[in-house]
PDB file of N, CA and C in Angstrom:
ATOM      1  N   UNK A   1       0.814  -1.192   0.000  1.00  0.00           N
ATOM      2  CA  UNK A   1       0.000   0.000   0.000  1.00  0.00           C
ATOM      3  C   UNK A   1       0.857   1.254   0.000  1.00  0.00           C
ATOM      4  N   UNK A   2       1.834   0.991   0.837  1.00  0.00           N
ATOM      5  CA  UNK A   2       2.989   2.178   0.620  1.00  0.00           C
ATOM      6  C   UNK A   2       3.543   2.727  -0.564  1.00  0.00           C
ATOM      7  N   UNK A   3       4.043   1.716  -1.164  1.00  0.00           N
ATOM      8  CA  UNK A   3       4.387   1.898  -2.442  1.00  0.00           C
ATOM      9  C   UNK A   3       3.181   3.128  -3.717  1.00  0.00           C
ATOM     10  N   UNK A   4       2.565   1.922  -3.031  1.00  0.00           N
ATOM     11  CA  UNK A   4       0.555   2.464  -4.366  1.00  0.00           C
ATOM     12  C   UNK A   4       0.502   4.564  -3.995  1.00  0.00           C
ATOM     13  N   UNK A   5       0.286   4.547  -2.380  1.00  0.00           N
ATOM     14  CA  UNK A   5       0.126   6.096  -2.128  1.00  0.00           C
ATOM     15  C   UNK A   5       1.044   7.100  -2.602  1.00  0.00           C
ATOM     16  N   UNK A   6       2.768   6.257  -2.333  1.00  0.00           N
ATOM     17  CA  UNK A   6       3.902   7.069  -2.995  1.00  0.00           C
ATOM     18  C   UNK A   6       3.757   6.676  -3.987  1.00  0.00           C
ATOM     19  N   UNK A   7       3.433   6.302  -4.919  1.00  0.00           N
ATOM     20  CA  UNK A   7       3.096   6.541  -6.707  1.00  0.00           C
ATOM     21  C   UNK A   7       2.409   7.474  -7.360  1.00  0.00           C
ATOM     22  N   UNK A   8       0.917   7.153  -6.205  1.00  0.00           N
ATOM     23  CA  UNK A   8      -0.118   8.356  -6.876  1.00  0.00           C
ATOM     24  C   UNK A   8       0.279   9.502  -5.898  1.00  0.00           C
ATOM     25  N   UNK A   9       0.948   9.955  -4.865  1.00  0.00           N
ATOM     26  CA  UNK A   9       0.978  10.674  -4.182  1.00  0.00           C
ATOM     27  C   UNK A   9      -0.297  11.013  -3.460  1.00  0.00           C
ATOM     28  N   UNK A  10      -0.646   9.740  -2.959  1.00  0.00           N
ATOM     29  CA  UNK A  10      -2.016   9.999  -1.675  1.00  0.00           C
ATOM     30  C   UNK A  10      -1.404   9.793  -0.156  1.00  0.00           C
ATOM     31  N   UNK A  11      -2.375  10.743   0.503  1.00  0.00           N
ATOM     32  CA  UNK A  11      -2.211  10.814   1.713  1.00  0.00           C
ATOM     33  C   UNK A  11      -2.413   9.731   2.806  1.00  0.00           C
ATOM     34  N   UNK A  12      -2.989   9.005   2.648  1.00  0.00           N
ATOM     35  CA  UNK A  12      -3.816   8.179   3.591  1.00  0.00           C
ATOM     36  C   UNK A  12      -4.623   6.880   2.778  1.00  0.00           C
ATOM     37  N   UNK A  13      -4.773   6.147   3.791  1.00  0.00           N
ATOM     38  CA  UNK A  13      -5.185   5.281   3.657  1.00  0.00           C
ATOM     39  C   UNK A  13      -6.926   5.198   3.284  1.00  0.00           C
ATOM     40  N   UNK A  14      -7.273   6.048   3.341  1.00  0.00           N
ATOM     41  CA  UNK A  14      -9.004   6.523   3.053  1.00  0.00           C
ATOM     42  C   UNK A  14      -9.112   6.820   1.713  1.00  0.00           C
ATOM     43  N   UNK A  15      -7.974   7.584   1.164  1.00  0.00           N
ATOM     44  CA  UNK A  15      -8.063   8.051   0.131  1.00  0.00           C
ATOM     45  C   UNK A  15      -8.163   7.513  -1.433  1.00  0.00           C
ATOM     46  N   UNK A  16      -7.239   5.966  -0.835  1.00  0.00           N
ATOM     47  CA  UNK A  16      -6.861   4.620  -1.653  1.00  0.00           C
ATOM     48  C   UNK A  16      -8.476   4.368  -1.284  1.00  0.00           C
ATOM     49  N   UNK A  17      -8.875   3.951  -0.499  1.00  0.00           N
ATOM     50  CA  UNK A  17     -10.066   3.372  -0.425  1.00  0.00           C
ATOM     51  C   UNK A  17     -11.152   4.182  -1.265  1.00  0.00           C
ATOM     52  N   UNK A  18     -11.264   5.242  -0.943  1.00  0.00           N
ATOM     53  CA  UNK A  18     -12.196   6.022  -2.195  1.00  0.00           C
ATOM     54  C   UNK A  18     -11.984   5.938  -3.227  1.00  0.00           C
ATOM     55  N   UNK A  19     -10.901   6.146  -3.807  1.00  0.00           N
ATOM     56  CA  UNK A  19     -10.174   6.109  -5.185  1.00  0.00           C
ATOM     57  C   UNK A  19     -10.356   4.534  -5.991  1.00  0.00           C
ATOM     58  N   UNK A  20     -10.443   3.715  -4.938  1.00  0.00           N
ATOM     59  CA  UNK A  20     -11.042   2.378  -5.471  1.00  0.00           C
ATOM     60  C   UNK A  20     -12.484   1.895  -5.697  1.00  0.00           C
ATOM     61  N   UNK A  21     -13.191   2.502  -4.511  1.00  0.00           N
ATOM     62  CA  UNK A  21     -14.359   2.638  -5.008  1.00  0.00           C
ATOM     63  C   UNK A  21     -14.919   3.263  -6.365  1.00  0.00           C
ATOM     64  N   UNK A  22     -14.183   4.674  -5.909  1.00  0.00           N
ATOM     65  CA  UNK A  22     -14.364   5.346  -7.178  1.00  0.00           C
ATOM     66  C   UNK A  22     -14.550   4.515  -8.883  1.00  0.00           C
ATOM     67  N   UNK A  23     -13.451   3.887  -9.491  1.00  0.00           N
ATOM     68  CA  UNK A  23     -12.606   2.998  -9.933  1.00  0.00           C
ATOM     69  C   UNK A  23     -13.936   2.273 -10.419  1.00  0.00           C
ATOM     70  N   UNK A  24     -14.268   1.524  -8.746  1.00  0.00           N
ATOM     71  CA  UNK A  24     -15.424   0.373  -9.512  1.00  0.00           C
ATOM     72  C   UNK A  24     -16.607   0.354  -9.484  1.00  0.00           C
ATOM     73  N   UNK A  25     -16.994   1.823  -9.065  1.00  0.00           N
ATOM     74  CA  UNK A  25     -18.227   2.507  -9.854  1.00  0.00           C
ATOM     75  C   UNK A  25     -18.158   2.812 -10.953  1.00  0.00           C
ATOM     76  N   UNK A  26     -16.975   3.437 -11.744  1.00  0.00           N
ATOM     77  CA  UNK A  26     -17.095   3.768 -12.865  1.00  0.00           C
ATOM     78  C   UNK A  26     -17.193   2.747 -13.958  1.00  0.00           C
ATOM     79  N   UNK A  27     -16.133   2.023 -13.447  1.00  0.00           N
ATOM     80  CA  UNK A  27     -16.709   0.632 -14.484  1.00  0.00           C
ATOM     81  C   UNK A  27     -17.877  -0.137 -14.645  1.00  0.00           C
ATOM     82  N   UNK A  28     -18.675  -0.385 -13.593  1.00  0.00           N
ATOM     83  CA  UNK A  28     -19.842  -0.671 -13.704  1.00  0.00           C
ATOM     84  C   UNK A  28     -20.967   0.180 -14.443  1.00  0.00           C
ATOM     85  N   UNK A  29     -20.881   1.157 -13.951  1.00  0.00           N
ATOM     86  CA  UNK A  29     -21.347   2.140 -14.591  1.00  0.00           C
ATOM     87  C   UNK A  29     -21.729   2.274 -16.051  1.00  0.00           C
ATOM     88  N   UNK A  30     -20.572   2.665 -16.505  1.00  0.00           N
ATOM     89  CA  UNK A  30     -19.774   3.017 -18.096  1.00  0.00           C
ATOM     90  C   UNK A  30     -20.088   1.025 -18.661  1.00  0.00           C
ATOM     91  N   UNK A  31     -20.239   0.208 -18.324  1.00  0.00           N
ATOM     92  CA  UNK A  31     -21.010  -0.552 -18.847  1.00  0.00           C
ATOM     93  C   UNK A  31     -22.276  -0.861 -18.687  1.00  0.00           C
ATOM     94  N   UNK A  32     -22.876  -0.307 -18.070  1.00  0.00           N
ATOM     95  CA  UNK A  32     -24.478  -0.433 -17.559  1.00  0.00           C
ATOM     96  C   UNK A  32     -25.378   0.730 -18.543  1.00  0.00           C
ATOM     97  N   UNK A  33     -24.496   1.858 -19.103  1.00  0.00           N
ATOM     98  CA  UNK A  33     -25.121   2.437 -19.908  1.00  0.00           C
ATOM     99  C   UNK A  33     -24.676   2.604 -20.838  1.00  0.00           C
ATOM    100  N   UNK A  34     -23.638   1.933 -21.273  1.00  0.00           N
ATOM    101  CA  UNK A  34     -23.317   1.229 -22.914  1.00  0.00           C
ATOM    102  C   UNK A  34     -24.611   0.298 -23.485  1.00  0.00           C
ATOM    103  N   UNK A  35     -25.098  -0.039 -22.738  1.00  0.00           N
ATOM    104  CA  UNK A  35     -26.206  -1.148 -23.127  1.00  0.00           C
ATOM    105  C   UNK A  35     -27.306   0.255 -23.774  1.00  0.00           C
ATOM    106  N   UNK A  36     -28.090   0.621 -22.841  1.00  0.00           N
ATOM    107  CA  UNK A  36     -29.286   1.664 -23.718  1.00  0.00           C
ATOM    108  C   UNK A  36     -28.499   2.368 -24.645  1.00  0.00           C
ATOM    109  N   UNK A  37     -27.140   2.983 -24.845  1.00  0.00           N
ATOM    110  CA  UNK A  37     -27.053   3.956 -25.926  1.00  0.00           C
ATOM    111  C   UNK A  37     -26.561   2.920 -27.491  1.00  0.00           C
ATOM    112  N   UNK A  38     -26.475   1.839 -26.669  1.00  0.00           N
ATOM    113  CA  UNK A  38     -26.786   0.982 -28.288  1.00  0.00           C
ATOM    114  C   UNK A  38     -27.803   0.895 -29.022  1.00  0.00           C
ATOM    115  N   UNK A  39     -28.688   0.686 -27.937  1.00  0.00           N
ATOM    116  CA  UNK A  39     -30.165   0.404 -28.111  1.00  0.00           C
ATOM    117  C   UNK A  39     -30.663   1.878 -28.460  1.00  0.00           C
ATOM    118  N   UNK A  40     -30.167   2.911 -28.510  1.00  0.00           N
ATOM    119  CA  UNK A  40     -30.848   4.352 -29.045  1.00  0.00           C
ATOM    120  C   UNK A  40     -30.325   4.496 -30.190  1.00  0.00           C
ATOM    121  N   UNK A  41     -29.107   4.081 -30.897  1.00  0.00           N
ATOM    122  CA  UNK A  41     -28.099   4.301 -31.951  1.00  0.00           C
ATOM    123  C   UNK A  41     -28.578   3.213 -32.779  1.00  0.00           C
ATOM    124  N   UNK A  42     -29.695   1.922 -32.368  1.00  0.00           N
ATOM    125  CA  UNK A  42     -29.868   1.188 -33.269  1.00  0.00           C
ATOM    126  C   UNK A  42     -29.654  -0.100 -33.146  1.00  0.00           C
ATOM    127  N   UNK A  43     -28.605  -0.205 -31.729  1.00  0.00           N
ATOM    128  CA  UNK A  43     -27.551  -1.547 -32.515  1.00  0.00           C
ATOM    129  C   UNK A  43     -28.424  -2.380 -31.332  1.00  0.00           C
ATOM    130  N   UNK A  44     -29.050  -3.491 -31.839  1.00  0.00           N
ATOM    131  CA  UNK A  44     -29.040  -4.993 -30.595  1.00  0.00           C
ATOM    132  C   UNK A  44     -28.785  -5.875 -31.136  1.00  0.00           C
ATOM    133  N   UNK A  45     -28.880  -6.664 -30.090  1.00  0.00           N
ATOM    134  CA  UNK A  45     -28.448  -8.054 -30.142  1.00  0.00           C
ATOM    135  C   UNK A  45     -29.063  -8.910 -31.208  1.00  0.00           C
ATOM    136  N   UNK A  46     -30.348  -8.287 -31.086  1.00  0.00           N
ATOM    137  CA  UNK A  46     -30.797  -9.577 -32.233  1.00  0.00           C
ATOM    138  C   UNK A  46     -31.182  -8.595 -33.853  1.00  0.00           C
ATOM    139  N   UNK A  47     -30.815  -7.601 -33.930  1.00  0.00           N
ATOM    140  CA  UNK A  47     -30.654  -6.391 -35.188  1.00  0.00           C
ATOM    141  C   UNK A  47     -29.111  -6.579 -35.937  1.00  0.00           C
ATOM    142  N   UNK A  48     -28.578  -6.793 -35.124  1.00  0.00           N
ATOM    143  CA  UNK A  48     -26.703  -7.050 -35.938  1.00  0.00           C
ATOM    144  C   UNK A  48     -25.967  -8.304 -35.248  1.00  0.00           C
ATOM    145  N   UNK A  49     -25.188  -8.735 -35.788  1.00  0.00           N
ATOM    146  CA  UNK A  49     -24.448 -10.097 -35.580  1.00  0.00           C
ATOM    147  C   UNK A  49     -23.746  -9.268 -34.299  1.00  0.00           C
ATOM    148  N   UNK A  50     -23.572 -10.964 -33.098  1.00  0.00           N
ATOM    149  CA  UNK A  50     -22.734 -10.335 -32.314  1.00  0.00           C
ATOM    150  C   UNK A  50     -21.496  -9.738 -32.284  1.00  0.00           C
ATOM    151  N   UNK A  51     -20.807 -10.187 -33.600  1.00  0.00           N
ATOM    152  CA  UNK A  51     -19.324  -9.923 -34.037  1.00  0.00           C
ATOM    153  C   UNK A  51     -19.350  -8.560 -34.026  1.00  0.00           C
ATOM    154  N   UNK A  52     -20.920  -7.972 -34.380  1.00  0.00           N
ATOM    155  CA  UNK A  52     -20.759  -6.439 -34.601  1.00  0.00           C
ATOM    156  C   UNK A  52     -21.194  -5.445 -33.665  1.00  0.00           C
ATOM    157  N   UNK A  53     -21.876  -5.893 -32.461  1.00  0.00           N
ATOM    158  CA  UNK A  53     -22.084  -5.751 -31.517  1.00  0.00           C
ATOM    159  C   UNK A  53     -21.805  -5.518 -30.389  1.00  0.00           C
ATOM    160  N   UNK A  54     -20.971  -6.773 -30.035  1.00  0.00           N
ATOM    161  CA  UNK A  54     -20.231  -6.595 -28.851  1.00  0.00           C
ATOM    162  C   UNK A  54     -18.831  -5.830 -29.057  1.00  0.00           C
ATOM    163  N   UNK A  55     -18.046  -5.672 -30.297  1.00  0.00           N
ATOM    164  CA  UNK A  55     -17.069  -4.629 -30.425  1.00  0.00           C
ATOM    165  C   UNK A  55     -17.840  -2.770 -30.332  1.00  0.00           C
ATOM    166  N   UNK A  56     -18.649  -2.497 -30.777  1.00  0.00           N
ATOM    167  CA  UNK A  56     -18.857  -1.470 -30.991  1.00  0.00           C
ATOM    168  C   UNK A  56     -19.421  -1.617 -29.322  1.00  0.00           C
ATOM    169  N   UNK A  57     -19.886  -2.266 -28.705  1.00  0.00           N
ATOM    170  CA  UNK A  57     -20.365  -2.107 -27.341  1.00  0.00           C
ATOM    171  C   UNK A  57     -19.302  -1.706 -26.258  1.00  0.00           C
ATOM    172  N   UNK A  58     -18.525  -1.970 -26.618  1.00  0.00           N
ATOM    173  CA  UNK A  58     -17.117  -2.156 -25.999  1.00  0.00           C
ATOM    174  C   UNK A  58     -16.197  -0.769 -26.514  1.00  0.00           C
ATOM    175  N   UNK A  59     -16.247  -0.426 -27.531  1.00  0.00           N
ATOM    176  CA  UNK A  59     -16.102   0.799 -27.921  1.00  0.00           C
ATOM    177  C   UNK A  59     -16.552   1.973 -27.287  1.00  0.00           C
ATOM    178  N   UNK A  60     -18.065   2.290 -27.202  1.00  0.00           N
ATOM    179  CA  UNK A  60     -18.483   2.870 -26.766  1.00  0.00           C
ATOM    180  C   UNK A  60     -18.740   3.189 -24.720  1.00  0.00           C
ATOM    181  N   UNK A  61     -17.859   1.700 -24.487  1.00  0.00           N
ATOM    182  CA  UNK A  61     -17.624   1.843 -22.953  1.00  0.00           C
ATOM    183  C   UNK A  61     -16.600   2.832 -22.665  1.00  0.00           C
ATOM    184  N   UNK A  62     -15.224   3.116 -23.447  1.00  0.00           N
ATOM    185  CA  UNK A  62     -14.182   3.714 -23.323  1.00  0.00           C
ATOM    186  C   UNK A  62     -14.055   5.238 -23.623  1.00  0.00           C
ATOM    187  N   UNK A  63     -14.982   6.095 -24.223  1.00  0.00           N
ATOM    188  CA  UNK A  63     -15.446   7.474 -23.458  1.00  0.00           C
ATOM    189  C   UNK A  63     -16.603   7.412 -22.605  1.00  0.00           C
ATOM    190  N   UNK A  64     -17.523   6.425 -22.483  1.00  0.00           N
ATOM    191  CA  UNK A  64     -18.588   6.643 -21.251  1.00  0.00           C
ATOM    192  C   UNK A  64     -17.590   6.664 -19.818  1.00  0.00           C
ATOM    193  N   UNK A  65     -16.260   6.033 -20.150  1.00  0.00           N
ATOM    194  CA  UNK A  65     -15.696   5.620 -18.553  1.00  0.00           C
ATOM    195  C   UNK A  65     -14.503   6.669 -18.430  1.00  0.00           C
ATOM    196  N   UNK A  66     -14.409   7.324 -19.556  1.00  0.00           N
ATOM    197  CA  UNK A  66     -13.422   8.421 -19.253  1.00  0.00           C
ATOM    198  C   UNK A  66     -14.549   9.771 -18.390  1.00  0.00           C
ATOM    199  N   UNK A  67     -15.342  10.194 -19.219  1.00  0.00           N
ATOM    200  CA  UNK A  67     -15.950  11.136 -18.654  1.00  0.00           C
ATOM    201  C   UNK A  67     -16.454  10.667 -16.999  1.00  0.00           C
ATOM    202  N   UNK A  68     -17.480   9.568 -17.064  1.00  0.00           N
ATOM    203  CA  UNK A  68     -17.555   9.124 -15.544  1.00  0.00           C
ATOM    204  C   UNK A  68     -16.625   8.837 -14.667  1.00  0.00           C
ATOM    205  N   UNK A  69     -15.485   8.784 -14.653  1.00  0.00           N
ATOM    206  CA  UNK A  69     -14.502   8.861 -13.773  1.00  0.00           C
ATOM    207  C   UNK A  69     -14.112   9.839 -13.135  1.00  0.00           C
ATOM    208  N   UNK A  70     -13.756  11.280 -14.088  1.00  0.00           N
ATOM    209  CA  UNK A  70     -13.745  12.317 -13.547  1.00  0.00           C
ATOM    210  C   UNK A  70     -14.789  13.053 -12.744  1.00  0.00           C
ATOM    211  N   UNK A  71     -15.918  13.198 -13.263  1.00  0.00           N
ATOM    212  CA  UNK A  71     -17.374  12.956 -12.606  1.00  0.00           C
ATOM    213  C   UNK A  71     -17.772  12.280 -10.997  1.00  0.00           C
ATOM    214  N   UNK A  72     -17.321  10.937 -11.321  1.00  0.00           N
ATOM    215  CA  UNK A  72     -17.618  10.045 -10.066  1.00  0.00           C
ATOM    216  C   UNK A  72     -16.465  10.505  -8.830  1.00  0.00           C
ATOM    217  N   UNK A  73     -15.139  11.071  -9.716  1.00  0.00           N
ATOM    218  CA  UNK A  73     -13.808  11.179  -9.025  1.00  0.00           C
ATOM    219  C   UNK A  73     -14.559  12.878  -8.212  1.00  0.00           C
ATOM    220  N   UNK A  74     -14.943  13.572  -8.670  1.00  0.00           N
ATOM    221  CA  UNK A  74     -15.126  14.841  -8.442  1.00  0.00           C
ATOM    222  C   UNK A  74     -16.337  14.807  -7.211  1.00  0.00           C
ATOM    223  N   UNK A  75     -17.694  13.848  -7.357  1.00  0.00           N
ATOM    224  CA  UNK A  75     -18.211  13.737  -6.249  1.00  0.00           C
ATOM    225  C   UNK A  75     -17.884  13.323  -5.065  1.00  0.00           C
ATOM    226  N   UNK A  76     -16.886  12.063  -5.321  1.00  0.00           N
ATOM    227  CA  UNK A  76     -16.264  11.932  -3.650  1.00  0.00           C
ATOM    228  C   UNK A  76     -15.106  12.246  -3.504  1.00  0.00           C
ATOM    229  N   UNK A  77     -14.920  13.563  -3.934  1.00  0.00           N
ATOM    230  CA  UNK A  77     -13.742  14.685  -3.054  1.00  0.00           C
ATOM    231  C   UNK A  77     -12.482  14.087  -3.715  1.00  0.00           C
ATOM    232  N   UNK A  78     -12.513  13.453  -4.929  1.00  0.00           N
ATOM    233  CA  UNK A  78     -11.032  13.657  -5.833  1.00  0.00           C
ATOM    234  C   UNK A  78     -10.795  13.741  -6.846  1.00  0.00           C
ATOM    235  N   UNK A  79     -11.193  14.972  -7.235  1.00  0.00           N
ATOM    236  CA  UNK A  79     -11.343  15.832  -8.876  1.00  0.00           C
ATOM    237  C   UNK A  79      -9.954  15.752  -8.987  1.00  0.00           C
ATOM    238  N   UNK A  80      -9.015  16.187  -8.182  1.00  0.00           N
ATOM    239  CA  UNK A  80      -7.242  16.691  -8.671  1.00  0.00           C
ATOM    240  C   UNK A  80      -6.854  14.986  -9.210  1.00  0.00           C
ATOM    241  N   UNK A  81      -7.043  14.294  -8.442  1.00  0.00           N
ATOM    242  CA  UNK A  81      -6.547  12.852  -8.628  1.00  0.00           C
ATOM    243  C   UNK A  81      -6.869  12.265 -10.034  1.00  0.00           C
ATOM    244  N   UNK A  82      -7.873  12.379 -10.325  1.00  0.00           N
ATOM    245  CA  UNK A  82      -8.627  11.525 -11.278  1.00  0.00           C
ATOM    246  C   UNK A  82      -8.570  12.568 -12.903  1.00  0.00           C
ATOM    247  N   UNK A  83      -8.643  13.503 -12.215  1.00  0.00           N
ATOM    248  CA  UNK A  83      -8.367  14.528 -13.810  1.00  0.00           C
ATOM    249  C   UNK A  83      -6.683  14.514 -14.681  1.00  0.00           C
ATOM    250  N   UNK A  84      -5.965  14.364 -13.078  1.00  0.00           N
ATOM    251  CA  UNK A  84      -4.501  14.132 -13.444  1.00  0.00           C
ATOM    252  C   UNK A  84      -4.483  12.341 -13.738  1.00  0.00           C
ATOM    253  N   UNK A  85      -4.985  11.254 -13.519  1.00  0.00           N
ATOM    254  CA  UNK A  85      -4.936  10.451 -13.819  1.00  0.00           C
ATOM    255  C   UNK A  85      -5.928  10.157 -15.160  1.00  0.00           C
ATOM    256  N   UNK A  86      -6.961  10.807 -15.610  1.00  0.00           N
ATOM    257  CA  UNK A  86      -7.526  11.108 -17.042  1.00  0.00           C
ATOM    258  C   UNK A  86      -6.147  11.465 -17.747  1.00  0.00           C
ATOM    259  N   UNK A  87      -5.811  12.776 -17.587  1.00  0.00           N
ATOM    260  CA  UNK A  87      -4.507  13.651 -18.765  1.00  0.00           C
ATOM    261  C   UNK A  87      -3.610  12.785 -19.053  1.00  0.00           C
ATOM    262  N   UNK A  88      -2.996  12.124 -17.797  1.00  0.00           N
ATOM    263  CA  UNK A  88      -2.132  10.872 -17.999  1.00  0.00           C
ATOM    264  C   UNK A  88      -2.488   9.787 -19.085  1.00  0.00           C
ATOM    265  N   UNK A  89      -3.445   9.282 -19.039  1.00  0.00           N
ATOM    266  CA  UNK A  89      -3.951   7.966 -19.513  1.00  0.00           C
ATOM    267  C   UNK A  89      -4.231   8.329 -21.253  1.00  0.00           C
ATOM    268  N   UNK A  90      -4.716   9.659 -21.396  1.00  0.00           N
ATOM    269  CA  UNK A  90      -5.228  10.218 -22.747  1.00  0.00           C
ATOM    270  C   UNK A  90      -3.667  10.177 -23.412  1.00  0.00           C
ATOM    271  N   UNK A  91      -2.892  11.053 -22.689  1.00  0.00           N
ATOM    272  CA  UNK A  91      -1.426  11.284 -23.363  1.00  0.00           C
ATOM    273  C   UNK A  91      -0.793  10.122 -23.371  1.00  0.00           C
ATOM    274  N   UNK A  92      -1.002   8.670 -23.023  1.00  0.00           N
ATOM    275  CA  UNK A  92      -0.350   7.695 -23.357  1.00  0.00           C
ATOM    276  C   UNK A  92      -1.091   7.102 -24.842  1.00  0.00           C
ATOM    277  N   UNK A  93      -2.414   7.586 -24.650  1.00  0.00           N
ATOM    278  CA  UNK A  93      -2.915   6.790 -25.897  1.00  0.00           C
ATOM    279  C   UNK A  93      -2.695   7.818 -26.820  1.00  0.00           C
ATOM    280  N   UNK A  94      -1.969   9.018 -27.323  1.00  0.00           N
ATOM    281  CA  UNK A  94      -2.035   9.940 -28.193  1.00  0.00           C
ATOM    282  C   UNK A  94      -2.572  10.821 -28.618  1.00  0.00           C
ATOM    283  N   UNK A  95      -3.255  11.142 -27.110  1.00  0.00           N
ATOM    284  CA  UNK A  95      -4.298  12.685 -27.327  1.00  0.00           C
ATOM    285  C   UNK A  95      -3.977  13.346 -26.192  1.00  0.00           C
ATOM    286  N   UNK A  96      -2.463  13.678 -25.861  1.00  0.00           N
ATOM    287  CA  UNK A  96      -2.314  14.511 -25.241  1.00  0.00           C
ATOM    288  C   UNK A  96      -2.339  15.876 -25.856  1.00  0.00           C
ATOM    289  N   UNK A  97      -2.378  16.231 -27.502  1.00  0.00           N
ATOM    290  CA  UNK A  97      -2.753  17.122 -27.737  1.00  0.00           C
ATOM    291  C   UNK A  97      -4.243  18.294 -27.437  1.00  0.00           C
ATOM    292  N   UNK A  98      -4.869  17.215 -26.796  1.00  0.00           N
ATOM    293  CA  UNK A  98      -6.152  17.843 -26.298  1.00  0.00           C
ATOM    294  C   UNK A  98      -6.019  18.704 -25.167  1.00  0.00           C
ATOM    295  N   UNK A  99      -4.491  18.536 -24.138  1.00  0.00           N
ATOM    296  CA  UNK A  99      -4.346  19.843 -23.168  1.00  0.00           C
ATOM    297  C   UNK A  99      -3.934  20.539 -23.453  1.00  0.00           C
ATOM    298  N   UNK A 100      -2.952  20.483 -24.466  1.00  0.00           N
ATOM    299  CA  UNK A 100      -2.422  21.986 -24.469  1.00  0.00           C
ATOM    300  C   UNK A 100      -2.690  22.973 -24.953  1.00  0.00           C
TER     301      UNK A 100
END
């Protein structure tokens, strides 16, 4: 755990604990409403092959869970954490041009 706080630079042991919660709300989440915005865009299960389905479903989890993170991060008191761990994660995949 020592290690984990001196990485992200957290204070305490509460903070890891929120930050994990945080974490696995958002994932649940960001797949719980991937399902209806398929179903508004058109796409189900029994309308397109699953081959075409479950990729684009899965697609569409990976900005529902960027935005809800920061979001979910910002309601329980760790907007700095989670926005700097968003910028991070964007600039590894090649859109760090979007901060500057």
């Amino acid at each position: 755990m020592e290690k984990l706080k001196e990485r992200w630079g957290i204070e305490s042991n509460f903070q890891i604990v929120v930050i994990f919660i945080v974490f696995g709300l958002t994932g649940s989440a960001a797949a719980k409403l991937a399902g209806p915005l398929t179903d508004i865009i058109g796409l189900t299960k029994n309308s397109v092959s699953g081959w075409v389905y479950w990729p684009i479903r899965i697609l569409l989890i990976f900005p529902i869970y960027q935005v809800l993170l920061v979001v979910f991060g910002w309601l329980f008191g760790q907007y700095k954490f989670f926005w700097n761990f968003e910028k991070k994660m964007l600039k590894r995949l090649g859109l760090g041009f979007l901060f500057k």
